[in-house]
Protein backbone atom coordinates (compact mmCIF):
# COMPACT_ATOMS: atom_id res chain seq x y z
CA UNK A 1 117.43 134.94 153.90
CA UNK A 2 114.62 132.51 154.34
CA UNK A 3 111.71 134.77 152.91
CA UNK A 4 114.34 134.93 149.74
CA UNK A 5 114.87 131.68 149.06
CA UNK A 6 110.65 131.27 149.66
CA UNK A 7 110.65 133.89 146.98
CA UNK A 8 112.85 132.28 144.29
CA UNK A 9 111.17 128.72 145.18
CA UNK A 10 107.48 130.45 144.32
CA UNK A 11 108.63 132.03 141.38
CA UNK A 12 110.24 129.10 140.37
CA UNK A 13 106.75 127.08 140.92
CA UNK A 14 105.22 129.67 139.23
CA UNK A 15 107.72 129.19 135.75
CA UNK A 16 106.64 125.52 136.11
CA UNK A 17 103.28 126.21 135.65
CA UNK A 18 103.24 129.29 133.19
CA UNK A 19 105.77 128.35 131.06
CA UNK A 20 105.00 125.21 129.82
CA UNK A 21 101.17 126.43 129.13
CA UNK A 22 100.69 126.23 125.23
CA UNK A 23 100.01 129.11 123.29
CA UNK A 24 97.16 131.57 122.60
CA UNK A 25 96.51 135.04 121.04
CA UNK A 26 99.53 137.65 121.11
CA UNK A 27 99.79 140.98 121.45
CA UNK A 28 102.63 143.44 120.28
CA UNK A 29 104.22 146.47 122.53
CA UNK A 30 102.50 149.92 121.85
CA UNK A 31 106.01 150.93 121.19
CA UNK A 32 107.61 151.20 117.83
CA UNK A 33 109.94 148.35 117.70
CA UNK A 34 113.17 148.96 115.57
CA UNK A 35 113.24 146.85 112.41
CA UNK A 36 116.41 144.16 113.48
CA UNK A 37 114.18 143.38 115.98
CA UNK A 38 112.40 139.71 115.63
CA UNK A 39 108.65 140.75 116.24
CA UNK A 40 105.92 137.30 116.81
CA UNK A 41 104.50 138.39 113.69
CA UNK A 42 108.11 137.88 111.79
CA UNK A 43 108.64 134.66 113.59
CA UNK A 44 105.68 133.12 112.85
CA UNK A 45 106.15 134.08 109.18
CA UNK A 46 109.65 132.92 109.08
CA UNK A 47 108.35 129.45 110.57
CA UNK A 48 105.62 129.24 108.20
CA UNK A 49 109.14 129.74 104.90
CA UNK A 50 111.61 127.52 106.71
CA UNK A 51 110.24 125.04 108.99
CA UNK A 52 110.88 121.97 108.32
CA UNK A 53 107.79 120.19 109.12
CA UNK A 54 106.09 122.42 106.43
CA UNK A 55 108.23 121.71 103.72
CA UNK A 56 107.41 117.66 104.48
CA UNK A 57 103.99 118.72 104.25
CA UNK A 58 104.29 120.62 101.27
CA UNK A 59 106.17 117.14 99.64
CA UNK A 60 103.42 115.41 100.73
CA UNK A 61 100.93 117.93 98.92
CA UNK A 62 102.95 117.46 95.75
CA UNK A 63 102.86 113.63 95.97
CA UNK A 64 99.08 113.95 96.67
CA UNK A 65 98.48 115.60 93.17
CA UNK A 66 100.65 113.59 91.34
CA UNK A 67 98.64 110.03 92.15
CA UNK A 68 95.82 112.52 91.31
CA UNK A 69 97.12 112.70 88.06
CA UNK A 70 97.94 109.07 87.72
CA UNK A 71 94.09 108.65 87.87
CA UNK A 72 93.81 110.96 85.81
CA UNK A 73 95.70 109.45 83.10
CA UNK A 74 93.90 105.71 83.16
CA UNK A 75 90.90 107.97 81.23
CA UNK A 76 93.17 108.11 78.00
CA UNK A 77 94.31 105.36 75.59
CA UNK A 78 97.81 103.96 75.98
CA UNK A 79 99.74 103.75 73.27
CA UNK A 80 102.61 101.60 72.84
CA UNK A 81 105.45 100.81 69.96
CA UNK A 82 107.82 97.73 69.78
CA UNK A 83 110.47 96.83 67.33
CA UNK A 84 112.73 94.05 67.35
CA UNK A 85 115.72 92.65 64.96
CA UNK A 86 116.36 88.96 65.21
CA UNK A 87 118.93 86.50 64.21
CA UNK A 88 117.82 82.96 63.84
CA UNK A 89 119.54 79.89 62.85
CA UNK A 90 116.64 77.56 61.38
CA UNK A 91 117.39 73.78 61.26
CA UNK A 92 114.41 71.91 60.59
CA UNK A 93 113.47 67.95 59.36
CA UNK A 94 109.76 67.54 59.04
CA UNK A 95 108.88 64.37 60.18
CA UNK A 96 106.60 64.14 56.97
CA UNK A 97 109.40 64.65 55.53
CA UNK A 98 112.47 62.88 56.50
CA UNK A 99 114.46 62.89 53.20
CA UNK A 100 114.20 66.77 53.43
CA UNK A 101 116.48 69.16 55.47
CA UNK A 102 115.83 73.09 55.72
CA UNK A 103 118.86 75.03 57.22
CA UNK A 104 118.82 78.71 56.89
CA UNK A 105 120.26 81.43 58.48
CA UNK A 106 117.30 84.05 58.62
CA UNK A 107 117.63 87.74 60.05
CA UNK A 108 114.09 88.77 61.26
CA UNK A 109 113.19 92.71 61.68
CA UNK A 110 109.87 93.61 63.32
CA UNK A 111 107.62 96.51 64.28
CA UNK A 112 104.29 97.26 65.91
CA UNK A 113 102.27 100.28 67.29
CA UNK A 114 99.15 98.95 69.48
CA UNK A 115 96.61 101.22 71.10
CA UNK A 116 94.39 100.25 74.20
CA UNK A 117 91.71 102.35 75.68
CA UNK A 118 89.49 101.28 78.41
CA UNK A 119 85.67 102.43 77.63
CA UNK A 120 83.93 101.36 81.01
CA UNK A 121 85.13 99.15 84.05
CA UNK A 122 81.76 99.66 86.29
CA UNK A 123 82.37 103.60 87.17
CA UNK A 124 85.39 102.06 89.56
CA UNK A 125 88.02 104.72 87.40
CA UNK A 126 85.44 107.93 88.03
CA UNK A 127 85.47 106.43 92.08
CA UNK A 128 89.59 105.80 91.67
CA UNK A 129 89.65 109.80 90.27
CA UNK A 130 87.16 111.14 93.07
CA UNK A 131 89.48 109.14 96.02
CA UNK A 132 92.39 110.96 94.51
CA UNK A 133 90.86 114.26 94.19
CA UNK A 134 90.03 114.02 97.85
CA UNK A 135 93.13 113.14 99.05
CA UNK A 136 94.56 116.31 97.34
CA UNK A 137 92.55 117.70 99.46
CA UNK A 138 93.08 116.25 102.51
CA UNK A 139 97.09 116.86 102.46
CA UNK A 140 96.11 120.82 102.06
CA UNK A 141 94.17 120.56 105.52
CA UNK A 142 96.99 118.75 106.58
CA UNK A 143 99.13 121.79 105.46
CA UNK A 144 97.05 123.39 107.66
CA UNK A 145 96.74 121.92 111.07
CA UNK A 146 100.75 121.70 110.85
CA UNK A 147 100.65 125.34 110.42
CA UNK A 148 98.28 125.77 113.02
CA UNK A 149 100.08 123.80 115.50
CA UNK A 150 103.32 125.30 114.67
CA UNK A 151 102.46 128.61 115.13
CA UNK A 152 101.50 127.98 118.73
CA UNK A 153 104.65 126.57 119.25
CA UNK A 154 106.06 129.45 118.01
CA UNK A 155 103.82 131.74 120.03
CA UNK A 156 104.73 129.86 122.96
CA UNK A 157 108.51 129.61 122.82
CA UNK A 158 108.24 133.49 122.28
CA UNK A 159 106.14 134.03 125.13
CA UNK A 160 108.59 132.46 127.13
CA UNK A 161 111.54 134.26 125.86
CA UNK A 162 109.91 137.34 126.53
CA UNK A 163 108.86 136.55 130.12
CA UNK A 164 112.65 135.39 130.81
CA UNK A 165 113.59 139.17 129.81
CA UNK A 166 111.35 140.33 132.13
CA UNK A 167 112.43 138.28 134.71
CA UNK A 168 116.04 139.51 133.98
CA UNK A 169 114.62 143.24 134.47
CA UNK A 170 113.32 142.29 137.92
CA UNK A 171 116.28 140.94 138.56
CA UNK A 172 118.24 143.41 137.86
CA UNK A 173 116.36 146.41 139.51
CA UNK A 174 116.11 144.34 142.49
CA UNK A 175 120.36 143.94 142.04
CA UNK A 176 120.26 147.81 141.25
CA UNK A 177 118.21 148.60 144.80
CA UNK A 178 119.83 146.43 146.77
CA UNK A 179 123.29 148.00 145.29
CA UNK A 180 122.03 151.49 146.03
CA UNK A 181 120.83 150.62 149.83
CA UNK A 182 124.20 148.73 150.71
CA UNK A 183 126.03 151.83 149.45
CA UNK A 184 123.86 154.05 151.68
CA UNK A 185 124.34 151.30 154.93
CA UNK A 186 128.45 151.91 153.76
CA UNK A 187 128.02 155.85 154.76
CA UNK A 188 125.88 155.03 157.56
CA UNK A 189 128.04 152.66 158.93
CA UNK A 190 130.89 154.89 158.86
CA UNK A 191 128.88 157.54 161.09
CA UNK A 192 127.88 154.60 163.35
CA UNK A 193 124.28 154.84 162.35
CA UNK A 194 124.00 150.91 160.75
CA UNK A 195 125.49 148.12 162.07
CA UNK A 196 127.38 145.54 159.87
CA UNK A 197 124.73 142.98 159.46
CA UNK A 198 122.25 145.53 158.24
CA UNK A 199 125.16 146.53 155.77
CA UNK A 200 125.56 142.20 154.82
CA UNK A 201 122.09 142.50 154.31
CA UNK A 202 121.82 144.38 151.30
CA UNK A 203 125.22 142.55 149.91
CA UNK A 204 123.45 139.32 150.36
CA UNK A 205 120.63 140.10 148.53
CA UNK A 206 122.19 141.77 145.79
CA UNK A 207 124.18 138.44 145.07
CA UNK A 208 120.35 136.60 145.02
CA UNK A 209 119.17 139.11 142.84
CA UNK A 210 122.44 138.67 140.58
CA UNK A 211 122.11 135.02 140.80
CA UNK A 212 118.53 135.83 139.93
CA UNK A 213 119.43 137.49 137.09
CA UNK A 214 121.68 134.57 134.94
CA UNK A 215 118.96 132.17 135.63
CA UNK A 216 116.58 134.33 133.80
CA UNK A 217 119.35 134.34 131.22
CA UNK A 218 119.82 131.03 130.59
CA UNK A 219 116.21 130.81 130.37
CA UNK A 220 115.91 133.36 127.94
CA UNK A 221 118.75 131.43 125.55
CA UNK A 222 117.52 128.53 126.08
CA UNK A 223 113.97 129.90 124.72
CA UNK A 224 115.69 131.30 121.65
CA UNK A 225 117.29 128.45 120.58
CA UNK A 226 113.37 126.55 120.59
CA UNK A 227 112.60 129.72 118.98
CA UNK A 228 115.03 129.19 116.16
CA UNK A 229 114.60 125.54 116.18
CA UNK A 230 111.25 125.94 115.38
CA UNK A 231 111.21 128.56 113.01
CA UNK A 232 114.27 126.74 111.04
CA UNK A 233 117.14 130.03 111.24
CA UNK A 234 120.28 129.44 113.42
CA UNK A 235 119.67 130.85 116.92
CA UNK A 236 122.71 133.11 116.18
CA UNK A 237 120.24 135.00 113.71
CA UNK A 238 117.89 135.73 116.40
CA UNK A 239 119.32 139.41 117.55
CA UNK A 240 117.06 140.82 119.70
CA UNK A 241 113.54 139.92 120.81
CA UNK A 242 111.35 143.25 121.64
CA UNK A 243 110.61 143.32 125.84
CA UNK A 244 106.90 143.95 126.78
CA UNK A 245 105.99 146.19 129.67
CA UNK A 246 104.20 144.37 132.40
CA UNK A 247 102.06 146.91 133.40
CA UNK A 248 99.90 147.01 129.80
CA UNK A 249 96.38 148.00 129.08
CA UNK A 250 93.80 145.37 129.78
CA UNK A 251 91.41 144.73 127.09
CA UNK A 252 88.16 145.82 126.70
CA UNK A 253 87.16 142.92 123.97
CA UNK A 254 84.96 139.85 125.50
CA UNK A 255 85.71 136.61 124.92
CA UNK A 256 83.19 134.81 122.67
CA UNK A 257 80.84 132.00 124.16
CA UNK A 258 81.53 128.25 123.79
CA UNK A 259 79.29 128.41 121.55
CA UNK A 260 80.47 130.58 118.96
CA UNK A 261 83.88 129.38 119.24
CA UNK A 262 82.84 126.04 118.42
CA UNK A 263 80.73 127.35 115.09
CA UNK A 264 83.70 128.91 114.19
CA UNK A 265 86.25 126.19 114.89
CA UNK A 266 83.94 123.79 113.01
CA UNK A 267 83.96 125.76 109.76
CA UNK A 268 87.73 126.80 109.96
CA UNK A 269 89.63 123.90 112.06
CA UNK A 270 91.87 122.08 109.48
CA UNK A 271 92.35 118.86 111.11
CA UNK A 272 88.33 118.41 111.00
CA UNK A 273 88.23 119.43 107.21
CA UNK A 274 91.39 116.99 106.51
CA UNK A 275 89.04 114.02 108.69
CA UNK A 276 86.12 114.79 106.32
CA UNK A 277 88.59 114.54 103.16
CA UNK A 278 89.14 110.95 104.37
CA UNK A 279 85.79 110.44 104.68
CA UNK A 280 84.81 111.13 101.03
CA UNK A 281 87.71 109.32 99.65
CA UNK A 282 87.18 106.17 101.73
CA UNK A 283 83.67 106.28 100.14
CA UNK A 284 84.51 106.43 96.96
CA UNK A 285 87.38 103.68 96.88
CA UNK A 286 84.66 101.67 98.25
CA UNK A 287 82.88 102.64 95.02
CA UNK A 288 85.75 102.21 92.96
CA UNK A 289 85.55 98.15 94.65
CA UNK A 290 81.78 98.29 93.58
CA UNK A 291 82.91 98.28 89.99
CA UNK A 292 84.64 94.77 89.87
CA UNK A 293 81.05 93.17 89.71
CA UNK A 294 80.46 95.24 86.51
CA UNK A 295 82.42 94.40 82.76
CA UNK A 296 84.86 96.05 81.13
CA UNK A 297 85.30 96.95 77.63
CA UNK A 298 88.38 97.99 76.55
CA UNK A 299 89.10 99.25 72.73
CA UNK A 300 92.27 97.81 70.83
CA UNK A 301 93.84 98.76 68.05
CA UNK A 302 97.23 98.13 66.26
CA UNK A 303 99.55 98.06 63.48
CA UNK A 304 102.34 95.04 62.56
CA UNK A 305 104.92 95.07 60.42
CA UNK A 306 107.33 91.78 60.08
CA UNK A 307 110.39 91.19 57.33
CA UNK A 308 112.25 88.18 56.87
CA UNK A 309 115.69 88.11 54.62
CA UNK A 310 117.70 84.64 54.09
CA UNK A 311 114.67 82.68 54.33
CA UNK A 312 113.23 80.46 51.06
CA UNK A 313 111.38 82.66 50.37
CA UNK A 314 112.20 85.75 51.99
CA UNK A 315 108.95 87.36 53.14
CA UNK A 316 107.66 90.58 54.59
CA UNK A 317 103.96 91.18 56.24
CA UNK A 318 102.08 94.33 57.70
CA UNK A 319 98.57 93.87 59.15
CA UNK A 320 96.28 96.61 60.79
CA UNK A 321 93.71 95.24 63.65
CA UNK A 322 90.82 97.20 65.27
CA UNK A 323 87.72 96.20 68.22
CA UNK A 324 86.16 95.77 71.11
CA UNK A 325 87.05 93.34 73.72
CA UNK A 326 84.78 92.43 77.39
CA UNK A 327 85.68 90.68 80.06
CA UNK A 328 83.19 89.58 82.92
CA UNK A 329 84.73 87.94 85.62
CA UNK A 330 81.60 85.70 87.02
CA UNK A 331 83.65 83.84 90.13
CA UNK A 332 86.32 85.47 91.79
CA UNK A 333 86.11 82.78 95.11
CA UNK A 334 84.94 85.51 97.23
CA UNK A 335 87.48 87.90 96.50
CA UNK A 336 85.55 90.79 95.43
CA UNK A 337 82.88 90.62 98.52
CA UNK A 338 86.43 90.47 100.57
CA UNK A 339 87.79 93.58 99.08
CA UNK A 340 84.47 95.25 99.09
CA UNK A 341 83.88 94.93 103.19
CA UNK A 342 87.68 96.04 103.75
CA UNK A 343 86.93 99.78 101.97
CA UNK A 344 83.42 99.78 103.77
CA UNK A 345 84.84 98.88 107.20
CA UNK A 346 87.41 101.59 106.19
CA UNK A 347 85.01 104.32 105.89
CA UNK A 348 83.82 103.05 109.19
CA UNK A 349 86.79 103.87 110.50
CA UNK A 350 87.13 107.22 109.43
CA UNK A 351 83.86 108.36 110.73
CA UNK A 352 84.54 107.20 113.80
CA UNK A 353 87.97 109.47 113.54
CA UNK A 354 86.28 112.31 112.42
CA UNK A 355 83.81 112.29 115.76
CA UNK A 356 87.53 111.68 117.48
CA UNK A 357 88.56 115.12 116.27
CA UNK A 358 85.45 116.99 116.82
CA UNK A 359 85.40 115.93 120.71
CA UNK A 360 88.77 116.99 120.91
CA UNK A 361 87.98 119.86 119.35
CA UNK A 362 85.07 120.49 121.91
CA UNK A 363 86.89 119.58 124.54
CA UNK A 364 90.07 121.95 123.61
CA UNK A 365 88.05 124.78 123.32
CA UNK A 366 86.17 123.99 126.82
CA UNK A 367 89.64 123.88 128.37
CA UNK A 368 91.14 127.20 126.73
CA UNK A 369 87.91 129.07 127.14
CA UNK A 370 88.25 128.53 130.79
CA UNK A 371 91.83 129.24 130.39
CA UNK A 372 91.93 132.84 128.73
CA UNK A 373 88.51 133.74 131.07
CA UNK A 374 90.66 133.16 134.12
CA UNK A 375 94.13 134.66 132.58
CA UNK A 376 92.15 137.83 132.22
CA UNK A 377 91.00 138.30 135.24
CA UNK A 378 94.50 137.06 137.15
CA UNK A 379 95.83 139.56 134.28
CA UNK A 380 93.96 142.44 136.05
CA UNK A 381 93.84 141.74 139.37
CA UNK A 382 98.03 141.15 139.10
CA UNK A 383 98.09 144.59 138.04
CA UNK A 384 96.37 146.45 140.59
CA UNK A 385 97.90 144.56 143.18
CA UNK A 386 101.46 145.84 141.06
CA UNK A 387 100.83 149.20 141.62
CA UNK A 388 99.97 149.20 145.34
CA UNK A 389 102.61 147.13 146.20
CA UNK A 390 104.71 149.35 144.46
CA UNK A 391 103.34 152.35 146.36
CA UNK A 392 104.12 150.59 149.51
CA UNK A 393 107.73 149.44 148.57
CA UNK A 394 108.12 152.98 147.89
CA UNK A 395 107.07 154.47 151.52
CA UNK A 396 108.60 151.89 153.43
CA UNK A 397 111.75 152.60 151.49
CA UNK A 398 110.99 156.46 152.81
CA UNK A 399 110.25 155.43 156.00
CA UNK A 400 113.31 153.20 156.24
CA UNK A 401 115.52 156.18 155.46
CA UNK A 402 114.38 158.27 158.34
CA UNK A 403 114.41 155.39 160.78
CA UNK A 404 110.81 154.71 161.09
CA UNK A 405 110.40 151.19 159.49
CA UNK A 406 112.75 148.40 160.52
CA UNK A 407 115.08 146.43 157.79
CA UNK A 408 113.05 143.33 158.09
CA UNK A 409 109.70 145.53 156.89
CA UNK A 410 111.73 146.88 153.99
CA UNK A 411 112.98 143.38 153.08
CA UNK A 412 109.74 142.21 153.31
CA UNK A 413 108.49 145.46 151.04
CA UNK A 414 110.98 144.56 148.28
CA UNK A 415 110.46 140.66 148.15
CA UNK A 416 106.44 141.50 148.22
CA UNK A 417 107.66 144.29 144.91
CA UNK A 418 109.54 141.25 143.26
CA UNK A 419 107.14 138.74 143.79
CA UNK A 420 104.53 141.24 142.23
CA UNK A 421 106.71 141.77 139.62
CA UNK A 422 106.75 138.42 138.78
CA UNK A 423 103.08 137.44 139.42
CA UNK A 424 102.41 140.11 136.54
CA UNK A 425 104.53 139.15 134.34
CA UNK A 426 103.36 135.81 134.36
CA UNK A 427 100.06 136.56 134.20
CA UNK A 428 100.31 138.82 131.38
CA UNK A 429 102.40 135.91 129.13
CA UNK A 430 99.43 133.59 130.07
CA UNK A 431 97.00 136.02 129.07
CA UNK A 432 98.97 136.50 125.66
CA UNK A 433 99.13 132.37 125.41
CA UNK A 434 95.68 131.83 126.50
CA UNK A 435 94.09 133.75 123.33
CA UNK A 436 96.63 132.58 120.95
CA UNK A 437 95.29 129.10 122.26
CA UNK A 438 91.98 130.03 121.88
CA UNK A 439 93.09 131.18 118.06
CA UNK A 440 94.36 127.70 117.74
CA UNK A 441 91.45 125.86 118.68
CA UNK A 442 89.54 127.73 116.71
CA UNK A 443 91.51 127.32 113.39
CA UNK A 444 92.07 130.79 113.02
CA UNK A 445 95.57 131.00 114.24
CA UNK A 446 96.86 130.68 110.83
CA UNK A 447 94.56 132.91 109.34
CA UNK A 448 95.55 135.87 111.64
CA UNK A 449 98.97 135.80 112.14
CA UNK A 450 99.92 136.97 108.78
CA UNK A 451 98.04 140.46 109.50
CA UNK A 452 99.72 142.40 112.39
CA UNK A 453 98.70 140.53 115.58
CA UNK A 454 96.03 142.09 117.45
CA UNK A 455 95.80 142.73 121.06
CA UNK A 456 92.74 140.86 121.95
CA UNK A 457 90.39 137.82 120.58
CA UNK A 458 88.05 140.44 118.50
CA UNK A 459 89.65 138.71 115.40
CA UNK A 460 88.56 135.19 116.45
CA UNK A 461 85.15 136.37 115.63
CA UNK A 462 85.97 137.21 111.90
């Protein structure tokens, strides 16, 4: 009784740990798995369609180009057209004139078309265009570090779905042995060859195991419904999610130094690209602020039209107007130099972010490099150590049988298997989360996972 509940309280320990651990490079069962099935390469694609974080950040793209067309537009003319029709009741005594008194009633009907086109404002409109331009670009990195980060979320809550089924299959087969043995003390006990306890035994932990067991499952929902939550379908529509085997084949691939994974992570990691976006534009709106110290000429042009009926006379005008215009402004009271250190201080800022994210980024892929490097090697030494205590649940299950190994050895034997069991599995799903963390750090996460997933970090390198 006490080495079980020291079992579940390890295993529990050992969830803690593992499951919360984010997310890395997946791998697929060798098996064919049938088509309803939800595979990590469908629910990463199914993220990247429905999630809502992506369609923000798709908005957020499309809001991006349209103030890059806004600055776009301020290098044609504008043209503009006005027309009026006026009623006004004229009542006038010129003081020259005091014997005189005009009173009309005069309807007024007027119409204009005036062009404006600025020529040159100090190169501040090519800076304003530039700044735009960059910020397109910046909300497409965005795109993709919210893609990036997503899909380790989604690799993770996965992961952990998968591990719960495997914990319900250890549960169950320990249920299933401890079934089959308390059957077997039944018989014996009948003949008078087991006592009752020994017969209790195996009932006792057969509940544990069962108990075991709907744990695991409410793990398992619970990880479907962050699974669905995160890839933006009901959790109802998740069917089935494909089990993995925990005894797998270990990779023969080697992980890439620190520093190749850093060359690569510099070149492809979105959130550095997006920093460097922000960069250029800050620069140029502090060029765009240059241009207040410079003129601007500005070309009018325009055509009027005015008619006038009730009036003595009536009368009715058109005049056409064309030219240049300038306009210098000398003294500004400081407002200009103002303006000017607020978009350099800005680009300050920025560059100081930028060396933000690439530390992080350093740092990141320090941490998952030593990560997957251990997770490997726990990965294969969890396996061996699988297999022989397999072998030696098995022939003290034998030995058990005949009479030669007591009940508490054969306990012992099948909470060692269990424990195994679990130690593998657990391994292997931090393995799997280790290199899809290493894909994320690297920036290639979102690159890969629309290919079928690979096994190992081989496609980091490309």
């Amino acid at each position: 009784m006490y080495n079980n509940r020291l079992t579940r309280k390890i295993v529990t320990l050992l969830l803690l740990l593992f499951l919360p651990a984010q997310g890395l490079k997946a791998s697929e069962p060798a098996e064919t798995v049938p088509e309803e099935y939800l595979t990590i390469e469908k629910a990463k694609q199914t993220a990247l369609e429905n999630n809502p974080g992506i369609q923000q950040t798709l908005a957020r793209i499309r809001s991006a180009k349209a103030l890059l067309g806004q600055a776009y537009a301020s290098w044609f003319p504008t043209i503009s057209a006005k027309s009026g029709y006026f009623y006004r009741d004229v009542d006038i005594q010129p003081d020259w004139q005091p014997d005189i008194r005009v009173k009309q009633d005069i309807r007024e009907t007027t119409a204009s078309i005036e062009l404006n086109w600025l020529l040159f404002n100090g190169f501040s409109r090519r800076a304003e265009t530039l700044a735009a331009r960059f910020g397109v670009e910046e909300a497409r990195q965005t795109l993709a570090d919210t893609q990036r980060l997503l899909l380790e979320s989604v690799a993770t809550a996965y992961y952990q779905a998968q591990l719960a089924q495997e914990n319900i299959r250890v549960a169950e087969t320990n249920a299933e042995f401890n079934r089959k043995l308390e059957q077997d003390s039944k018989v014996r006990r009948q003949i008078g060859t087991a006592s009752r306890s020994e017969m209790l035994n195996f009932s006792i932990r057969t509940l544990q195991a069962e108990s075991d067991s709907i744990r695991a499952d409410k793990d398992y929902t619970v990880a479907c419904t962050v699974l669905a939550e995160l890839i933006g379908i009901p959790d109802k529509s998740i069917v089935a999610i494909p089990s993995f085997s925990p005894a797998g084949k270990i990779p023969d691939d080697t992980i890439p130094s620190f520093e190749q994974l850093l060359d690569i992570a510099l070149k492809n990691r979105p959130d550095l690209q997006a920093a460097d976006a922000r960069i250029q534009a800050a620069k140029q709106q502090k060029n765009a602020a240059k241009g207040s110290w410079m003129p601007s000429v500005a070309l009018s042009a325009g055509l009027n039209y005015t008619k006038q009926t009730g009036a003595d006379p009536e009368q009715e005008e058109h005049n056409g107007y064309a030219g240049v215009s300038a306009q210098w402004d000398i003294f500004t009271g400081g407002r200009r130099s103002r303006v000017f250190q607020e978009k350099k201080a800005a680009v300050y800022a920025v560059e100081a972010d930028r060396e933000k994210v690439k530390r992080s980024i350093e740092s990141g892929i320090r941490q998952a490099l030593a990560g997957a490097t251990a997770a490997e090697e726990q990965w294969k030494r969890q396996e061996q150590a699988l297999k022989m205590t397999r072998q030696v649940r098995h022939d003290i299950e034998r030995l058990y049988k005949v009479g030669s190994a007591s009940l508490t050895r054969l306990n012992e034997a099948q909470t060692d298997l269990v424990r195994a069991e679990g130690y593998t599995a657990n391994s292997r799903v931090q393995y799997l989360l280790s290199l899809e963390k290493l894909q994320s750090e690297t920036g290639t996460i979102a690159v890969s996972s629309s290919a079928k997933t690979k096994k190992s970090v081989a496609a980091i390198k490309q």
